[in-house]
N, C-alpha and C. Protein backbone atom coordinates (compact mmCIF):
# COMPACT_ATOMS: atom_id res chain seq x y z
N UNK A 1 0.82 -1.19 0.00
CA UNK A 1 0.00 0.00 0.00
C UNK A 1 0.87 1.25 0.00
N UNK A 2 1.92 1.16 0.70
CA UNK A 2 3.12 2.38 0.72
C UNK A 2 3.21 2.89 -0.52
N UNK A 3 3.78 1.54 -1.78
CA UNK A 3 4.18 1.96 -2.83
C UNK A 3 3.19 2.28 -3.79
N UNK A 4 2.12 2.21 -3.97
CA UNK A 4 0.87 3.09 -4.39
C UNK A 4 0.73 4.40 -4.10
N UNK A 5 1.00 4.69 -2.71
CA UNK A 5 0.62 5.80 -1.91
C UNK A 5 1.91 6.87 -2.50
N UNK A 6 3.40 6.56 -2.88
CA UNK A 6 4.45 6.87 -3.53
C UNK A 6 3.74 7.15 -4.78
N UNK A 7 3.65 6.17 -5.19
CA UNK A 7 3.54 6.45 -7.32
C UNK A 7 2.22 7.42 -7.45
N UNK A 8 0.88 7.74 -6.45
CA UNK A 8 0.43 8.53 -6.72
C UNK A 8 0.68 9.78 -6.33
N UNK A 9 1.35 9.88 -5.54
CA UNK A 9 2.01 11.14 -4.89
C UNK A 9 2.57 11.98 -6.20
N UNK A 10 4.00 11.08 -6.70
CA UNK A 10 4.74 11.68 -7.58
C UNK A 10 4.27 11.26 -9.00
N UNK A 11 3.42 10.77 -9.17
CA UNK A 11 2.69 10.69 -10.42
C UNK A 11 1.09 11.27 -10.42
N UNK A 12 0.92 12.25 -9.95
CA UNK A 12 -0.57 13.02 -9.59
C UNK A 12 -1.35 13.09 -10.91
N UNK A 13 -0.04 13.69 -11.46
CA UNK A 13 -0.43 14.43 -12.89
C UNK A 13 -0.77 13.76 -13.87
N UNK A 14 0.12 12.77 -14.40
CA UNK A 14 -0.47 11.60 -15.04
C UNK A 14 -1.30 11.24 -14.82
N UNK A 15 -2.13 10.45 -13.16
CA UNK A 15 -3.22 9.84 -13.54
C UNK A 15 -4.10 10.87 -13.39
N UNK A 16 -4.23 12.61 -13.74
CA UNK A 16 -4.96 13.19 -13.85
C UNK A 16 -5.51 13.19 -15.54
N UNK A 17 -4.72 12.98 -16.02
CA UNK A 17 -4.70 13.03 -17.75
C UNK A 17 -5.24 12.02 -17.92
N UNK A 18 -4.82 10.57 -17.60
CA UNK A 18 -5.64 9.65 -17.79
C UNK A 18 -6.95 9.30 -17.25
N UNK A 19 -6.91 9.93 -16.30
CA UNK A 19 -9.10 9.79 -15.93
C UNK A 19 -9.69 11.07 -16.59
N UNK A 20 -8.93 12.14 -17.18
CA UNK A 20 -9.40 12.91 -18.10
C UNK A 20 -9.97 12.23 -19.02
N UNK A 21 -8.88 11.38 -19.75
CA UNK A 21 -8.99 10.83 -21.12
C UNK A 21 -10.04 10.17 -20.89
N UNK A 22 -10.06 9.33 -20.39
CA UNK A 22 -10.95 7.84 -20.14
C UNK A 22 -12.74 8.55 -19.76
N UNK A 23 -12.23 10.22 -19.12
CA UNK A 23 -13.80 10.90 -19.12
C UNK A 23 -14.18 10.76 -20.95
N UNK A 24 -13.38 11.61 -21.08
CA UNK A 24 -13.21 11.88 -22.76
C UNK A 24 -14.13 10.53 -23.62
N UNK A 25 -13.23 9.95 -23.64
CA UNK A 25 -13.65 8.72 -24.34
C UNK A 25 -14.94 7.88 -24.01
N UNK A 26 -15.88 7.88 -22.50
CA UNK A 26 -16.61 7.38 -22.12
C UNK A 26 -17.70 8.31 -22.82
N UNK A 27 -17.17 9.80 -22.66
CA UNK A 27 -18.54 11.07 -22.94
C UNK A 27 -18.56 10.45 -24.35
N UNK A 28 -17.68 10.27 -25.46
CA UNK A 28 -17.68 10.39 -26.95
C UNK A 28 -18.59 9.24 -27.27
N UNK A 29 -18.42 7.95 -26.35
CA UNK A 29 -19.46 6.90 -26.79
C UNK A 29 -20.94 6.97 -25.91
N UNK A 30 -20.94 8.17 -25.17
CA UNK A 30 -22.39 8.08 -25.10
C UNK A 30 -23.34 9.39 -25.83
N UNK A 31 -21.89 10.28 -26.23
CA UNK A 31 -22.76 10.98 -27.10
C UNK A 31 -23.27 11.08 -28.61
N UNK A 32 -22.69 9.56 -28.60
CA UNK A 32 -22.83 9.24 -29.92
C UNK A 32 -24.18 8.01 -30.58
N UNK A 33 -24.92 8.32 -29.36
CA UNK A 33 -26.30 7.54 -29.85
C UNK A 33 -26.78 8.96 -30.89
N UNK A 34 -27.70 8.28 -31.31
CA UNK A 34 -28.64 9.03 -32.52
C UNK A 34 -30.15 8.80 -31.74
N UNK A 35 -30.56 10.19 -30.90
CA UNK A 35 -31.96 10.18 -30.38
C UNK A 35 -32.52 11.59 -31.86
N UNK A 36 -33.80 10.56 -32.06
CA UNK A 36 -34.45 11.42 -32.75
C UNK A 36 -36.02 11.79 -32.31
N UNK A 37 -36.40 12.72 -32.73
CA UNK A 37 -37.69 13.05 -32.16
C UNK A 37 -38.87 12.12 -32.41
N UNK A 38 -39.89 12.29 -31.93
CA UNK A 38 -40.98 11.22 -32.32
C UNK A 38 -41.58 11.86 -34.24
N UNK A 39 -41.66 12.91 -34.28
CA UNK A 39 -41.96 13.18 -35.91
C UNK A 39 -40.78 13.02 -36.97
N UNK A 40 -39.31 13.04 -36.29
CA UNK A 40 -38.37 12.24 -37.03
C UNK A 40 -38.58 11.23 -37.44
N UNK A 41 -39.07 10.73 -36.09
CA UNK A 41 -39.38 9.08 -36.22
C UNK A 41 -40.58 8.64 -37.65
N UNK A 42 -41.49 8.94 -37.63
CA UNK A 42 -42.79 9.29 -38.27
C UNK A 42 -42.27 9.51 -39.58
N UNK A 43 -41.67 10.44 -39.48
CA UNK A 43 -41.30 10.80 -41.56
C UNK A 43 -40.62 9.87 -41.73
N UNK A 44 -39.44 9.14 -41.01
CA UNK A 44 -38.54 8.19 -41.16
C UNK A 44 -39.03 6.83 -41.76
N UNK A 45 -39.94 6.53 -40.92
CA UNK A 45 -40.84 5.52 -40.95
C UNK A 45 -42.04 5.36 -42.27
N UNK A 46 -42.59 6.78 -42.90
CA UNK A 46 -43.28 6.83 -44.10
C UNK A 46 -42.58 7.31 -44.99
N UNK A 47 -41.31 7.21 -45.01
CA UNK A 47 -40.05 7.48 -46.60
C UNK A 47 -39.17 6.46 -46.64
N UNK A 48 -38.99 5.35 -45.62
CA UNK A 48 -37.67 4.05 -45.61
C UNK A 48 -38.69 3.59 -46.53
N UNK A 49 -38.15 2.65 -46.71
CA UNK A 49 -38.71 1.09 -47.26
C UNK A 49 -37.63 -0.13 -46.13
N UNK A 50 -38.72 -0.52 -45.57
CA UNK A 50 -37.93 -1.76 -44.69
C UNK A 50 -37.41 -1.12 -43.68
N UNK A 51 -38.32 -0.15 -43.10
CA UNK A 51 -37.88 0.44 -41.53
C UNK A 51 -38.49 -0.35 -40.97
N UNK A 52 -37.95 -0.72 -39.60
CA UNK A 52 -37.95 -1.56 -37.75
C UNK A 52 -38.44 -0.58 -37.39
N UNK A 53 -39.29 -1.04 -36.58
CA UNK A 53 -39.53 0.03 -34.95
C UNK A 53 -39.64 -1.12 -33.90
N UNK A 54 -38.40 -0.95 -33.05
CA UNK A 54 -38.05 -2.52 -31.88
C UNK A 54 -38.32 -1.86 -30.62
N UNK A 55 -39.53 -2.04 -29.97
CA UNK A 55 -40.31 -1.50 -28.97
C UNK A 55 -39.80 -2.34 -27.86
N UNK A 56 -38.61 -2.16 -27.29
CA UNK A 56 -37.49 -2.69 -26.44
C UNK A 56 -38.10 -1.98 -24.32
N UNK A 57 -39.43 -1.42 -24.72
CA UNK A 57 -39.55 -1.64 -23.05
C UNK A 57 -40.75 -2.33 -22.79
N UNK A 58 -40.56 -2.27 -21.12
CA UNK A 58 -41.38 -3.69 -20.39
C UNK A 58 -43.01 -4.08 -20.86
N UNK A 59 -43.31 -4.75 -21.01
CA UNK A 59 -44.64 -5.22 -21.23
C UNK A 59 -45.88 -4.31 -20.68
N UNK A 60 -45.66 -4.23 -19.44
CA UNK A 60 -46.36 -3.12 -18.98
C UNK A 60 -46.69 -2.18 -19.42
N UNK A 61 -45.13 -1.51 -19.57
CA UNK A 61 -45.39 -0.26 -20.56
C UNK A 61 -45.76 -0.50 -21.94
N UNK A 62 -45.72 -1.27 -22.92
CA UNK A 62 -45.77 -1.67 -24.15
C UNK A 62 -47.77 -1.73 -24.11
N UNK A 63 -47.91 -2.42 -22.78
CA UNK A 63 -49.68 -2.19 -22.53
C UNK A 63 -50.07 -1.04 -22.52
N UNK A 64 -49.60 -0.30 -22.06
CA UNK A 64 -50.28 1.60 -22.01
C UNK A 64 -50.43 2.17 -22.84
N UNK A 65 -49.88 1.78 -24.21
CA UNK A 65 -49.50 2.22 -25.43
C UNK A 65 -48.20 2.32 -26.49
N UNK A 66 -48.36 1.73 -27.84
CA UNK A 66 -47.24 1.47 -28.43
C UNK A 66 -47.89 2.02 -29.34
N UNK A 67 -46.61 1.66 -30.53
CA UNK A 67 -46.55 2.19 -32.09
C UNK A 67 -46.99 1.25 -32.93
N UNK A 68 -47.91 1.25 -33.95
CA UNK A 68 -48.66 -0.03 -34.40
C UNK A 68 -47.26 -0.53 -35.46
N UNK A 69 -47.26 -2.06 -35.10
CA UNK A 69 -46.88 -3.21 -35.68
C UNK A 69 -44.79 -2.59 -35.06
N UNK A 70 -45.21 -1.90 -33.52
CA UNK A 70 -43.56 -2.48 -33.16
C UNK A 70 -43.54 -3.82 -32.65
């Protein structure tokens, strides 16, 4: 435990850059979904040919109301 307590001492800086980075890189893959609006959705859906709509929550909710033929 000493020699941990050493290497972060005199290495502060480094592992400041690297939990930077690793912020960096975590933000880039979650800001890289594609959310589109529900009338995105809609035009999307009446101009594809061979568009999905994968209605991926719980049953419950899927009972309250869905999108016809997700």
């Amino acid at each position: 435990m000493e020699h941990l307590n050493v290497f972060v001492e005199t290495n502060w800086v480094m592992i400041l850059m690297w939990v930077f980075l690793l912020g960096m890189i975590i933000n880039s893959f979650i800001k890289s979904s594609n959310d589109i609006s529900p009338q995105q959705a809609v035009q999307l859906m009446s101009h594809e040919n061979g568009s999905l709509v994968l209605d991926v929550r719980e049953d419950s909710e899927y009972q309250t109301g869905h999108i016809k033929d997700s």
